[in-house]
N, C-alpha and C. Protein backbone atom coordinates (compact mmCIF):
# COMPACT_ATOMS: atom_id res chain seq x y z
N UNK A 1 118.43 -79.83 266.00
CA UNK A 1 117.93 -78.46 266.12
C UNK A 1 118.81 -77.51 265.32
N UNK A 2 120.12 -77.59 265.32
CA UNK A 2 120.93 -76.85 264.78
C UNK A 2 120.80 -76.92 263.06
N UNK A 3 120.52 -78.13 262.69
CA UNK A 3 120.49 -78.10 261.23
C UNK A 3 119.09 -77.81 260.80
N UNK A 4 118.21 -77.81 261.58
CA UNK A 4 116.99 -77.07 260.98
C UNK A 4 117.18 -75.82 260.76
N UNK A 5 118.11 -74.72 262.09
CA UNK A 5 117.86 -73.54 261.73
C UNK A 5 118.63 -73.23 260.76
N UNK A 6 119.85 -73.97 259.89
CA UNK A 6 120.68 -73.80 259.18
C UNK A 6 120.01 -74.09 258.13
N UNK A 7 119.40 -75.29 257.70
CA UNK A 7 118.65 -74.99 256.40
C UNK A 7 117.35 -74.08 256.71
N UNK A 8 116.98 -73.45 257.42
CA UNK A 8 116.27 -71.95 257.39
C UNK A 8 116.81 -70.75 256.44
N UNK A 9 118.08 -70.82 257.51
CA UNK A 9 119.26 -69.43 257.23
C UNK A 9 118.96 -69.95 255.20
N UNK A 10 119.51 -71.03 254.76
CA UNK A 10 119.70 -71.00 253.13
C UNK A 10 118.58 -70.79 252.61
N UNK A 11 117.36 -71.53 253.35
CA UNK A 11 116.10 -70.85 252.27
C UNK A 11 116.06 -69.19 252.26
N UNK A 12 116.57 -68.75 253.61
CA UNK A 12 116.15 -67.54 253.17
C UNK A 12 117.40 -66.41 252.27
N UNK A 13 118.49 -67.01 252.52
CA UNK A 13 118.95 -66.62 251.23
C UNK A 13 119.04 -66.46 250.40
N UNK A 14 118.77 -67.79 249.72
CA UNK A 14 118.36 -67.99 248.32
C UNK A 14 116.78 -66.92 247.87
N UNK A 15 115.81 -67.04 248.81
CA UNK A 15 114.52 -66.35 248.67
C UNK A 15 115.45 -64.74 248.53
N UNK A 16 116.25 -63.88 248.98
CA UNK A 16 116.34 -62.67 249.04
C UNK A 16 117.08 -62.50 247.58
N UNK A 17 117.74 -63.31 247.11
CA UNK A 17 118.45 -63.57 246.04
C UNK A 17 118.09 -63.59 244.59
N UNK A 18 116.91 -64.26 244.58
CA UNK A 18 115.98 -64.38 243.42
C UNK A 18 115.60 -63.32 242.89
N UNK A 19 115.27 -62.32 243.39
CA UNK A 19 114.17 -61.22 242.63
C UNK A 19 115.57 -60.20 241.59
N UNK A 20 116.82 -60.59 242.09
CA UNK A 20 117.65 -59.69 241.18
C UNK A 20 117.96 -60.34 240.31
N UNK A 21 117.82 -61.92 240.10
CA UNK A 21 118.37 -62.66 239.34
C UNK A 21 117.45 -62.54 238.00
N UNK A 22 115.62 -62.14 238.36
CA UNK A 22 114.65 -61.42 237.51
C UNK A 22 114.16 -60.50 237.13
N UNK A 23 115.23 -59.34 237.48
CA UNK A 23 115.65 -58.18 237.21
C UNK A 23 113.69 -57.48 236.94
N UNK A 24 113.10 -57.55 238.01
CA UNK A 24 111.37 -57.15 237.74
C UNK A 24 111.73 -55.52 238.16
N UNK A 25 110.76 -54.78 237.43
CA UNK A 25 110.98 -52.91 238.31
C UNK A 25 109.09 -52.90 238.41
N UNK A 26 109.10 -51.74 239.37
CA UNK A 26 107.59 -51.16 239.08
C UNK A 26 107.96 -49.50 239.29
N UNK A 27 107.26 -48.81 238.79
CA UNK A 27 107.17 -47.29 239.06
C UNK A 27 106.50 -46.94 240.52
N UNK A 28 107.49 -45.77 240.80
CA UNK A 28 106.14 -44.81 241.86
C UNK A 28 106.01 -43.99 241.18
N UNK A 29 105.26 -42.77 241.01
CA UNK A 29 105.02 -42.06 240.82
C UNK A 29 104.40 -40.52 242.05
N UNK A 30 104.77 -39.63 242.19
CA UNK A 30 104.28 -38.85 243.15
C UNK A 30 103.90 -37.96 242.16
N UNK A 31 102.59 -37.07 242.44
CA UNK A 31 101.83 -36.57 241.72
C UNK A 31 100.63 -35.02 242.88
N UNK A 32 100.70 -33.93 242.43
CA UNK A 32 99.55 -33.24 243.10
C UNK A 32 99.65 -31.99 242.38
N UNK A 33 99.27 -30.69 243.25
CA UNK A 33 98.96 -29.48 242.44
C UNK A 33 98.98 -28.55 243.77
N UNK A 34 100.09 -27.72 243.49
CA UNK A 34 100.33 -26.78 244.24
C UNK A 34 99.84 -25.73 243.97
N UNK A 35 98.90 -25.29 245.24
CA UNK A 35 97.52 -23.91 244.80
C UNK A 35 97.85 -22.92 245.34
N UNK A 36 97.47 -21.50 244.52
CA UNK A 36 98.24 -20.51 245.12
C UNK A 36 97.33 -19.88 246.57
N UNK A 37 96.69 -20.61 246.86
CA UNK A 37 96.57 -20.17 248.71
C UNK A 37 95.39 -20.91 248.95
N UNK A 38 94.84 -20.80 250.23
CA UNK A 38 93.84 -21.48 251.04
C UNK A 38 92.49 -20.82 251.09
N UNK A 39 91.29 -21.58 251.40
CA UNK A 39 90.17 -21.06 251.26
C UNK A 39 89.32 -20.99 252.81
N UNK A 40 88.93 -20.01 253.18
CA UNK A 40 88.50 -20.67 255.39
C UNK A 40 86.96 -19.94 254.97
N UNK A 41 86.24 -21.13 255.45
CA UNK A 41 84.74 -21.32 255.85
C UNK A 41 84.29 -20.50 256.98
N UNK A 42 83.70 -19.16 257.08
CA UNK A 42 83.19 -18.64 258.00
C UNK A 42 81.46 -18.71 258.43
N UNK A 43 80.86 -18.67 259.87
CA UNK A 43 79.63 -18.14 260.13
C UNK A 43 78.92 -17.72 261.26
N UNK A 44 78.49 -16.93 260.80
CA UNK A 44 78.18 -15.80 261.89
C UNK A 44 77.49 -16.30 262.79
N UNK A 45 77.48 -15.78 264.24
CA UNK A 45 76.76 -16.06 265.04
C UNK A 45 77.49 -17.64 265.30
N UNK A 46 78.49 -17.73 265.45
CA UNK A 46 79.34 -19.15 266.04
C UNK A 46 78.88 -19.99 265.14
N UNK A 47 77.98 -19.74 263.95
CA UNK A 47 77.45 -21.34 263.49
C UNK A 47 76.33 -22.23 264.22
N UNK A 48 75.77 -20.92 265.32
CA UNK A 48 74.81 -21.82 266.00
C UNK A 48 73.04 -21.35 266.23
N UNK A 49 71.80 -21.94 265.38
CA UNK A 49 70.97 -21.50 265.26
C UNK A 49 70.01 -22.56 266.15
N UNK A 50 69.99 -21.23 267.25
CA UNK A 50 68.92 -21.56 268.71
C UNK A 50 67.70 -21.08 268.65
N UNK A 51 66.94 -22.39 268.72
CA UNK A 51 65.60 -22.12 269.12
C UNK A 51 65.16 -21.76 269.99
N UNK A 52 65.76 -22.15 271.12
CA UNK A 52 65.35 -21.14 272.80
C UNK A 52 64.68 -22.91 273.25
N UNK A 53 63.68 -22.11 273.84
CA UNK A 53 62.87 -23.09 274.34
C UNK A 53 61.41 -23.01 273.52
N UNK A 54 61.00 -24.63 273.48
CA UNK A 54 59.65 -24.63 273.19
C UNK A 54 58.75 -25.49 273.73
N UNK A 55 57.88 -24.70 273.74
CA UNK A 55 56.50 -25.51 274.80
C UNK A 55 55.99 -26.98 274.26
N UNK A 56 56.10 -27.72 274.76
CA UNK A 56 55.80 -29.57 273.90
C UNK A 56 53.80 -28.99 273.60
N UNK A 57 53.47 -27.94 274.26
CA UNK A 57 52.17 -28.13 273.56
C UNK A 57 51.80 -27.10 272.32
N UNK A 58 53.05 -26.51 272.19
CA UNK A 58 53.12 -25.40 270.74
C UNK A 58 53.17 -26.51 269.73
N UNK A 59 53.80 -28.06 269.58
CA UNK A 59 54.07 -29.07 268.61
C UNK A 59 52.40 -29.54 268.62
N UNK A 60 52.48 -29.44 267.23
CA UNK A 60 51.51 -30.16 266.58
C UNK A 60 51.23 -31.52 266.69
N UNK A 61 50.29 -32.32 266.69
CA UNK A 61 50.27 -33.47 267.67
C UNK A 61 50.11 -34.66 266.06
N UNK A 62 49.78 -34.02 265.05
CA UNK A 62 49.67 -35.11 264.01
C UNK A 62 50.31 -34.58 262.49
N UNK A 63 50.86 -33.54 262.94
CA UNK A 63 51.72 -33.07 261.57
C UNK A 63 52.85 -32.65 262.22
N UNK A 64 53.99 -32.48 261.70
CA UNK A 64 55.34 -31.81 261.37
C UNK A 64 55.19 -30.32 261.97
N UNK A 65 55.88 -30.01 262.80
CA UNK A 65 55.65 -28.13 263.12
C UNK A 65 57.09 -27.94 262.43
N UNK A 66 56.58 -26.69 261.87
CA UNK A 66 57.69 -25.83 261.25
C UNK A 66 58.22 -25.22 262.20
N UNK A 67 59.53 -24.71 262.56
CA UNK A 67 59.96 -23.65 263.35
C UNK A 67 60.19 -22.63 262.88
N UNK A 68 60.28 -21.25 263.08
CA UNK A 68 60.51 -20.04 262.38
C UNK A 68 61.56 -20.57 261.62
N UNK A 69 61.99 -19.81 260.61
CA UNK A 69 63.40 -19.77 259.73
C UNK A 69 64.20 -18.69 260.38
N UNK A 70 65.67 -19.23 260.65
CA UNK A 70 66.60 -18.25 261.07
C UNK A 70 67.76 -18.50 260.16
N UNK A 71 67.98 -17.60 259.87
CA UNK A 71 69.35 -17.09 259.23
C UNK A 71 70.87 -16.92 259.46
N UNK A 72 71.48 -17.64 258.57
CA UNK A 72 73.21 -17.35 259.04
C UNK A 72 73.69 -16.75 258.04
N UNK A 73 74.85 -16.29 258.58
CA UNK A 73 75.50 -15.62 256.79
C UNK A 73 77.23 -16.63 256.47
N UNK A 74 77.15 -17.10 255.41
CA UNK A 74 78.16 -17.94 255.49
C UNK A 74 79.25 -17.08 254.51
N UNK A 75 80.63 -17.07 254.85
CA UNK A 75 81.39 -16.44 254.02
C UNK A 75 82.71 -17.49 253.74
N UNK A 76 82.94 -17.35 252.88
CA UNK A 76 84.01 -18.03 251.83
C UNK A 76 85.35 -17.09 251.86
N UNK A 77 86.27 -16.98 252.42
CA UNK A 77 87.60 -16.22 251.99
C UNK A 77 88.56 -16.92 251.99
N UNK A 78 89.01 -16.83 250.31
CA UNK A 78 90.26 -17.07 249.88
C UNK A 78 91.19 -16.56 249.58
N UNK A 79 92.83 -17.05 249.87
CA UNK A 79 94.04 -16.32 249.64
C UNK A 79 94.05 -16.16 248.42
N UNK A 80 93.95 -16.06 247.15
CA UNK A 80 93.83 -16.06 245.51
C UNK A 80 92.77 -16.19 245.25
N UNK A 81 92.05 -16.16 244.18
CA UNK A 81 90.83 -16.50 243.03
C UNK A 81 91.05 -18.13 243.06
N UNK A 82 90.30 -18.96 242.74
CA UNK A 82 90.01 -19.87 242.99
C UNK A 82 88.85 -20.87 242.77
N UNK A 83 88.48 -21.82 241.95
CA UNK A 83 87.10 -22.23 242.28
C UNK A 83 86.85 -23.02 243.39
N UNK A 84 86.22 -23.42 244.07
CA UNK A 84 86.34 -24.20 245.22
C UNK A 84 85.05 -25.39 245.30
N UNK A 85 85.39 -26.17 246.14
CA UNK A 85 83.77 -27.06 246.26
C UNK A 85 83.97 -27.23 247.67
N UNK A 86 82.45 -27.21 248.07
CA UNK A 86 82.12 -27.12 249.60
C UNK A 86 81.07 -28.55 250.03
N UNK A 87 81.18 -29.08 250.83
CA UNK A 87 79.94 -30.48 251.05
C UNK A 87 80.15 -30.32 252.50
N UNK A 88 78.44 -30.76 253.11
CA UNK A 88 78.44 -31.08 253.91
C UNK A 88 78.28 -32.08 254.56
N UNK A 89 78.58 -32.69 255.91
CA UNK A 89 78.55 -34.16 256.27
C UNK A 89 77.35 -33.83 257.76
N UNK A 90 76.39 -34.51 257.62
CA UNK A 90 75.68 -34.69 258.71
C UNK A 90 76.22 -35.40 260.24
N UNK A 91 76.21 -34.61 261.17
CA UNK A 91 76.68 -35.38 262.33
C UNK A 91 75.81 -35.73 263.06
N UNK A 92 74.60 -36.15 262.63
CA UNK A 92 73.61 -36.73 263.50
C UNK A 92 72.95 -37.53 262.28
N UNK A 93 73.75 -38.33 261.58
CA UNK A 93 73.02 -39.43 259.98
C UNK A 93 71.50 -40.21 260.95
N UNK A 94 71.11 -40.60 260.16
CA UNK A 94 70.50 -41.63 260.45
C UNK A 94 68.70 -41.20 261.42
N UNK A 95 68.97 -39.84 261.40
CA UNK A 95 67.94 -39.22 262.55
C UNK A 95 66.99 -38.62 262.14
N UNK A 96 67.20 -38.13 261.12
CA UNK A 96 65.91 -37.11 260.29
C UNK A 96 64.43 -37.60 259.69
N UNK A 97 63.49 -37.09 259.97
CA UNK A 97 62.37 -37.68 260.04
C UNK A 97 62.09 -37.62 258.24
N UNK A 98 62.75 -36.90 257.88
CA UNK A 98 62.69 -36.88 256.24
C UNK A 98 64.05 -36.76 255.69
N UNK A 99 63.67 -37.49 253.85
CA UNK A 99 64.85 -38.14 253.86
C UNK A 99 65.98 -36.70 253.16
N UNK A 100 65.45 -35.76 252.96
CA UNK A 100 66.21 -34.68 252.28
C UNK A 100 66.54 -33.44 253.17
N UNK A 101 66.75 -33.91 254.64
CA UNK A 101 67.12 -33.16 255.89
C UNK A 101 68.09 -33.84 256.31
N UNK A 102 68.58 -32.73 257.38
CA UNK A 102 69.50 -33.34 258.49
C UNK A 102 68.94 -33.59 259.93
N UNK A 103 70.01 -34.51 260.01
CA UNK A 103 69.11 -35.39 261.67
C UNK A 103 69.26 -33.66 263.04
N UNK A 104 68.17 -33.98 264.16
CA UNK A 104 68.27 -33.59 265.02
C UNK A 104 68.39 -34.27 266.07
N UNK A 105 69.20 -35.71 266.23
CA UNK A 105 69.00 -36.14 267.03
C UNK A 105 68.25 -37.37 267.35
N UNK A 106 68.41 -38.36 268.31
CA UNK A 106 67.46 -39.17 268.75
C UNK A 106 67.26 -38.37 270.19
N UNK A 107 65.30 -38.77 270.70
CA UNK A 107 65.49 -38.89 271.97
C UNK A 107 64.74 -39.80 272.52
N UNK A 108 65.42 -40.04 273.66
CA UNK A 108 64.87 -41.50 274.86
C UNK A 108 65.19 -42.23 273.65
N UNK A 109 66.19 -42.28 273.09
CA UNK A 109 67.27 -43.37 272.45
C UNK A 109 67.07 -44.06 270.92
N UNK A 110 65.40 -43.71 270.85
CA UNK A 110 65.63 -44.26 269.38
C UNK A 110 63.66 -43.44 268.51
N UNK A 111 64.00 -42.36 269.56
CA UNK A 111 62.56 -41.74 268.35
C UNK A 111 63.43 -39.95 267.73
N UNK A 112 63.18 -40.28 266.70
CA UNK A 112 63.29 -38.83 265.71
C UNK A 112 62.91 -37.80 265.90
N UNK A 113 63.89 -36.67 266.23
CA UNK A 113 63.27 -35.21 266.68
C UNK A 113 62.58 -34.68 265.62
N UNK A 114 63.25 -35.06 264.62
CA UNK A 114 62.96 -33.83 263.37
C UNK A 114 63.72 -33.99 262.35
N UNK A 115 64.04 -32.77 261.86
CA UNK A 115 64.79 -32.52 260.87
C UNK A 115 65.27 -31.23 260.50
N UNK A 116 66.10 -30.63 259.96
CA UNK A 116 66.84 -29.47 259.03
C UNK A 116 67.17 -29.34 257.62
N UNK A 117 66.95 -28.58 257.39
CA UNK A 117 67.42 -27.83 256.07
C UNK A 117 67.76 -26.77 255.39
N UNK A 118 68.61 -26.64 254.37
CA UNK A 118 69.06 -25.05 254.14
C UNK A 118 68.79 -24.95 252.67
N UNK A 119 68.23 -23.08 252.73
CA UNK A 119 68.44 -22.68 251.27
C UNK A 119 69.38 -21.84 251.32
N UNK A 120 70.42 -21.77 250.25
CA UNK A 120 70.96 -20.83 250.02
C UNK A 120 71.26 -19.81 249.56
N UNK A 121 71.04 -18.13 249.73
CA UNK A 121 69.98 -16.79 249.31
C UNK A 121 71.03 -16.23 249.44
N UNK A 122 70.76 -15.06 248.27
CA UNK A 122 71.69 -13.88 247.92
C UNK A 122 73.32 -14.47 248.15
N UNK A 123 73.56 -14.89 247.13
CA UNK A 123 75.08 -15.78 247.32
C UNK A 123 76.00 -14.16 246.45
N UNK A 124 76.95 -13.69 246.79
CA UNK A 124 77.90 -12.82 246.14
C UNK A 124 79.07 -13.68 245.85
N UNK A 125 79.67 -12.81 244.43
CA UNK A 125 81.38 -13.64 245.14
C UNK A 125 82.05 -12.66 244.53
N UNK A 126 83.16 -12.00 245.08
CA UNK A 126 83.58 -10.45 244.68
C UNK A 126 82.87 -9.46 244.79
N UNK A 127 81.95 -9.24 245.41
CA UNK A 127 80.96 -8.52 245.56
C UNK A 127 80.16 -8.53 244.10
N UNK A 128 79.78 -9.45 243.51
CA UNK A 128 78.52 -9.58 242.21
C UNK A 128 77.94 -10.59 242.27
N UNK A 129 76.26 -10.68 242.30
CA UNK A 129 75.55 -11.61 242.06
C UNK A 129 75.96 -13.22 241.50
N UNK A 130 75.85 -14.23 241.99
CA UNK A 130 76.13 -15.29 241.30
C UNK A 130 75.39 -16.37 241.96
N UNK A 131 74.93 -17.56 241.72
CA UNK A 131 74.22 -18.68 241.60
C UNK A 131 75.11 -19.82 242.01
N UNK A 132 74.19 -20.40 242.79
CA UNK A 132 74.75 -21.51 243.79
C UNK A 132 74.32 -22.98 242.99
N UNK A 133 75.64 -24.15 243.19
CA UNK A 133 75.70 -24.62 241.70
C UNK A 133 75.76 -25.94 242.93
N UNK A 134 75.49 -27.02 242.35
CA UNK A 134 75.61 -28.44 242.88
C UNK A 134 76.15 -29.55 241.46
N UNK A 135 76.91 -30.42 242.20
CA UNK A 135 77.24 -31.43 241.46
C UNK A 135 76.74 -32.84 242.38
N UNK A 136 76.40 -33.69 241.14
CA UNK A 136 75.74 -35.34 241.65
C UNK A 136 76.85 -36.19 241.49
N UNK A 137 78.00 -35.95 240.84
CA UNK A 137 78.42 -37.18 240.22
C UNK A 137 80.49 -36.52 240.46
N UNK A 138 80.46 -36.08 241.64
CA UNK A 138 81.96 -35.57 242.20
C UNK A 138 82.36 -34.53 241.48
N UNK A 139 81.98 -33.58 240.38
CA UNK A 139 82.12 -32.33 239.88
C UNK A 139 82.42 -32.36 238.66
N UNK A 140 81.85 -33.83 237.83
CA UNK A 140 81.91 -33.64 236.43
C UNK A 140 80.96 -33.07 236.05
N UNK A 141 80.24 -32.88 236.67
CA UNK A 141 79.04 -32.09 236.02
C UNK A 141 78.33 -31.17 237.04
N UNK A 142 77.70 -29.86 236.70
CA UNK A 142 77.17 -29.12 237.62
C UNK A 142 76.02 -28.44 236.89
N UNK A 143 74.97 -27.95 237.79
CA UNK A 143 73.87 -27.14 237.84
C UNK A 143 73.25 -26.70 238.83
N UNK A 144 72.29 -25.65 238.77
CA UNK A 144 71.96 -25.01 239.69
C UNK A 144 70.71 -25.03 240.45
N UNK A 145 71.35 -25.15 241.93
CA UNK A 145 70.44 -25.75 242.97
C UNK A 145 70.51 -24.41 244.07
N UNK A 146 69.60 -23.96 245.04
CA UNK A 146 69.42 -23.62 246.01
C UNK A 146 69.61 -24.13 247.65
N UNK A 147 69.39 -25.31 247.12
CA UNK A 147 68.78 -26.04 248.89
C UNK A 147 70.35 -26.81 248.60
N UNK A 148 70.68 -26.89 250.25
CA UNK A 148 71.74 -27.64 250.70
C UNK A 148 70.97 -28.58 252.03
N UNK A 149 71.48 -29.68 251.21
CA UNK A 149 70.63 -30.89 251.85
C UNK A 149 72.10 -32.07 251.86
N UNK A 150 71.60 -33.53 252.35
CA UNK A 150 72.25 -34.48 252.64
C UNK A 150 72.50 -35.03 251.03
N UNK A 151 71.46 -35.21 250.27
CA UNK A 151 71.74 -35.17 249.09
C UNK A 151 72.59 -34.26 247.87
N UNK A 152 72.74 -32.98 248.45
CA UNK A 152 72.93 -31.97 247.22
C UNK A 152 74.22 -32.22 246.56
N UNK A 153 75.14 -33.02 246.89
CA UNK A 153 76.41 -33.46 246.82
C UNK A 153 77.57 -32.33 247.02
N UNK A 154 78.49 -31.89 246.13
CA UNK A 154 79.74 -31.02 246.24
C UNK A 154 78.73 -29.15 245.97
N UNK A 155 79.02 -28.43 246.57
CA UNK A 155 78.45 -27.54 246.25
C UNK A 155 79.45 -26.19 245.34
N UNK A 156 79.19 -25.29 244.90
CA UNK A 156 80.04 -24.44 244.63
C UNK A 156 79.40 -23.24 244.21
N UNK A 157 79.48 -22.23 243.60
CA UNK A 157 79.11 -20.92 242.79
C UNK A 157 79.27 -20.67 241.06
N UNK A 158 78.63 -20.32 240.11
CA UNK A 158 78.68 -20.08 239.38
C UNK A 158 78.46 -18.49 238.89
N UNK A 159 78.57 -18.33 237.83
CA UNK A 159 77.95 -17.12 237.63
C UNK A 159 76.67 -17.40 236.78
N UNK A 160 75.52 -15.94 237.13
CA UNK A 160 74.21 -16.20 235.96
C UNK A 160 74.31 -16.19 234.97
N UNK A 161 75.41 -16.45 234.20
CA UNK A 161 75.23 -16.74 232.80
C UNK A 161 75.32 -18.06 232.66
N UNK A 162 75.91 -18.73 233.48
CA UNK A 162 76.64 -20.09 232.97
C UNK A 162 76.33 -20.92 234.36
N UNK A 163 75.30 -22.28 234.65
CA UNK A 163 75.31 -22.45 235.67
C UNK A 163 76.09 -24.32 235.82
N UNK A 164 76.59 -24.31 234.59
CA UNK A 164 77.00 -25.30 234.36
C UNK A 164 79.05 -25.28 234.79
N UNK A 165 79.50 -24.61 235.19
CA UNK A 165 80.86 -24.50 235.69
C UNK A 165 81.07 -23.30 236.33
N UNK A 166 81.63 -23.94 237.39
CA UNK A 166 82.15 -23.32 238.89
C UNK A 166 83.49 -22.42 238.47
N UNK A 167 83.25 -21.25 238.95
CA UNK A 167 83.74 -20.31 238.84
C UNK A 167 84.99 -19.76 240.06
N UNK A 168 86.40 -19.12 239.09
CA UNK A 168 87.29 -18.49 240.42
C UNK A 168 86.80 -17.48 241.39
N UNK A 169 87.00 -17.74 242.56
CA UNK A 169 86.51 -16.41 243.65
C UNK A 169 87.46 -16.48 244.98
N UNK A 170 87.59 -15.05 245.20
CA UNK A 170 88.38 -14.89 246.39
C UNK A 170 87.34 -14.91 247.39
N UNK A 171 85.76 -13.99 247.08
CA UNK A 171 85.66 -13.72 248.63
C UNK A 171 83.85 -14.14 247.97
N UNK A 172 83.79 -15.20 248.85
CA UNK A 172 81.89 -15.38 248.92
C UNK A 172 81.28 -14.90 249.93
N UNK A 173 80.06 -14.80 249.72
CA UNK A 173 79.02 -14.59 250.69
C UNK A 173 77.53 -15.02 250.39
N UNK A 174 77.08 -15.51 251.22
CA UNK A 174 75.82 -16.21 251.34
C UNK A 174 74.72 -16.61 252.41
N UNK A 175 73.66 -15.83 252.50
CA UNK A 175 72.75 -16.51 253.54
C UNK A 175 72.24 -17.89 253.51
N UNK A 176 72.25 -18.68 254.76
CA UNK A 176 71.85 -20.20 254.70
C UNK A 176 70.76 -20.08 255.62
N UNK A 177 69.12 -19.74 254.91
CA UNK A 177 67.87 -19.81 255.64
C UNK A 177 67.88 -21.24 256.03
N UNK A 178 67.94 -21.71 257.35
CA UNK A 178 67.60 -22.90 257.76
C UNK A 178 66.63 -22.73 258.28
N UNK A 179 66.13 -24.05 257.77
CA UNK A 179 63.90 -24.79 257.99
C UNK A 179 64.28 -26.01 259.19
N UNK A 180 63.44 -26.08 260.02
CA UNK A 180 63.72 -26.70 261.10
C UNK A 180 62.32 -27.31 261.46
N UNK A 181 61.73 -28.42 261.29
CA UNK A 181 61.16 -29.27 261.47
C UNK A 181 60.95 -29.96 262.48
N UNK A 182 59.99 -30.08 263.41
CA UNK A 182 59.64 -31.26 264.47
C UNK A 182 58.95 -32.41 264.76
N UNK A 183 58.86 -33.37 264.58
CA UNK A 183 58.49 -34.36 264.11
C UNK A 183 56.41 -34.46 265.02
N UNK A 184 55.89 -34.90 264.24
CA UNK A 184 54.04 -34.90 265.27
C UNK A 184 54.75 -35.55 266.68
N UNK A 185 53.81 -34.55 267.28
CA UNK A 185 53.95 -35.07 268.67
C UNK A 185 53.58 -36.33 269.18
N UNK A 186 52.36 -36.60 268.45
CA UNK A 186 51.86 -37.73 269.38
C UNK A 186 52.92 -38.97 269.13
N UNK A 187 53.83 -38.73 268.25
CA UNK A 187 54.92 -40.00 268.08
C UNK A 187 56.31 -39.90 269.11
N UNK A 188 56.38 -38.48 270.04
CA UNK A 188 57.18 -38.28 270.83
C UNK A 188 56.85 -38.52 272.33
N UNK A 189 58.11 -38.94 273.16
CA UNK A 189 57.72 -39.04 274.49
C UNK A 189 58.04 -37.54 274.88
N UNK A 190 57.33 -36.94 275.68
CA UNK A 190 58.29 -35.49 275.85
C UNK A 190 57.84 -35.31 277.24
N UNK A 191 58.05 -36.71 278.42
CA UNK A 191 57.68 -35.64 279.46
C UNK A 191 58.94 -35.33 280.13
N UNK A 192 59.83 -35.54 279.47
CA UNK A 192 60.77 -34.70 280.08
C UNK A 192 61.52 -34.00 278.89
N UNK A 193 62.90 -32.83 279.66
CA UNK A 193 63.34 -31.73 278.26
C UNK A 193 63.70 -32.85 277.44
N UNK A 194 63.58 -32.44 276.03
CA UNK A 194 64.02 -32.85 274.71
C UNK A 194 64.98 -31.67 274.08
N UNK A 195 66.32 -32.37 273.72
CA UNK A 195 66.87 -31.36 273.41
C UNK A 195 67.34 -31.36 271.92
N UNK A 196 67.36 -30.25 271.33
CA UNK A 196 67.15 -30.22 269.75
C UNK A 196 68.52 -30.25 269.30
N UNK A 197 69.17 -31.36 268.59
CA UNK A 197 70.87 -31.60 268.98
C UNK A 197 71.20 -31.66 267.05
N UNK A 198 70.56 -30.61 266.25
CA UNK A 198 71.12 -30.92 264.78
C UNK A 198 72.56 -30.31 264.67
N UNK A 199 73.63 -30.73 264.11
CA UNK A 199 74.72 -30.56 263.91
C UNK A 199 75.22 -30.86 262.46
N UNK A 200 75.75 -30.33 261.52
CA UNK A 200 76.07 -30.17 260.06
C UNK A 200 78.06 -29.84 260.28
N UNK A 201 78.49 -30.52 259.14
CA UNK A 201 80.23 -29.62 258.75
C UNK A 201 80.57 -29.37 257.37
N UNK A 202 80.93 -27.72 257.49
CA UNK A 202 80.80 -27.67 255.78
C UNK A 202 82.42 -27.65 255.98
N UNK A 203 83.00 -28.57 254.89
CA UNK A 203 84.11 -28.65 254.34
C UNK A 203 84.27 -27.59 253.09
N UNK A 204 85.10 -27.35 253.47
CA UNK A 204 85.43 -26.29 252.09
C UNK A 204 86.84 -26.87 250.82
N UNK A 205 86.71 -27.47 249.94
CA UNK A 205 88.36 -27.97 249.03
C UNK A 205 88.45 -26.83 247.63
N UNK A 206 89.61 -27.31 247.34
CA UNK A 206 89.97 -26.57 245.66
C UNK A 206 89.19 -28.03 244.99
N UNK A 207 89.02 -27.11 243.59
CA UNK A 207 88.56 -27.70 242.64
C UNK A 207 89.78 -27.98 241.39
């Protein structure tokens, strides 16, 4: 027993020994970009657009009911000028009765409430007109889109001259008309409450 663990002890000597005898290096490197301040995502009304209650016989029994459009105002304030990109992540994936919405939910465990969606109207940034810009491909490239959907990818602002690059701004502003969708009734169980559970997170980063 004793001379096993003793020729242990030498293999592993010799093993700790070797790598200086092949004198190998690799680099680290540490690398980033220090920005001159932070950007905070605001919206009015807590961020929360309530339908109240609705009667299961106001839903349309073989089409999609629209719900009124209600309005938020979303604001952008940053410590410096800045360009920024904003995306959102659906917290209800997998639920939306169409594929360019956000989920509302399952109910009684596996039927589709609906769906959501946003346009985005009268966007300012410094207080002047400017155009709401989307990128497909992580922000090598941009153009100009309205609707903020699951698809729209990184979002940002431009100005109307140029809708092809995202522009510095301290202070945005923007209405997000959200469309709110309910899926035909006759595909829902509803004799009891159904509750309308869509949930969205807009991340806000530097560019």
């Amino acid at each position: 027993m004793m001379k096993k663990y003793l020729a242990a002890l030498s293999a592993t000597a010799l093993i700790s020994v070797a790598p200086y005898a092949l004198a190998a290096s690799t680099d680290l490197t540490v690398t980033g970009t220090i920005v001159p301040g932070a950007c905070t995502p605001t919206l009015s009304d807590g961020g929360v657009v309530d339908h109240k209650k609705i009667s299961a016989k106001d839903l349309n029994p073989d089409l999609v009911t629209n719900l009124p459009i209600k309005t938020l105002q979303l604001s952008i304030n940053c410590d410096a000028e800045q360009p920024f990109k904003l995306r959102t992540v659906d917290n209800r994936p997998g639920t939306s009765i169409i594929s360019y919405a956000y989920g509302l939910g399952f109910i009684n465990g596996d039927q589709k409430l609906g769906g959501f969606f946003i346009r985005m109207a009268n966007p300012l940034a410094n207080g002047v007109p400017v155009l709401t810009l989307s990128s497909y491909d992580g922000g090598t490239t941009w153009k100009y889109n309205q609707w903020m959907d699951p698809d729209s990818g990184l979002l940002s602002v431009g100005s109307v001259s140029d809708t092809t690059t995202p522009i510095a701004v301290k202070d945005v502003t923007m209405d997000l008309q959200v469309h709110t969708r309910i899926a035909r009734a006759d595909g829902l169980d509803l004799s009891d409450e159904a509750a309308i559970d869509g949930s969205i997170t807009l991340e806000v980063d530097y560019l």
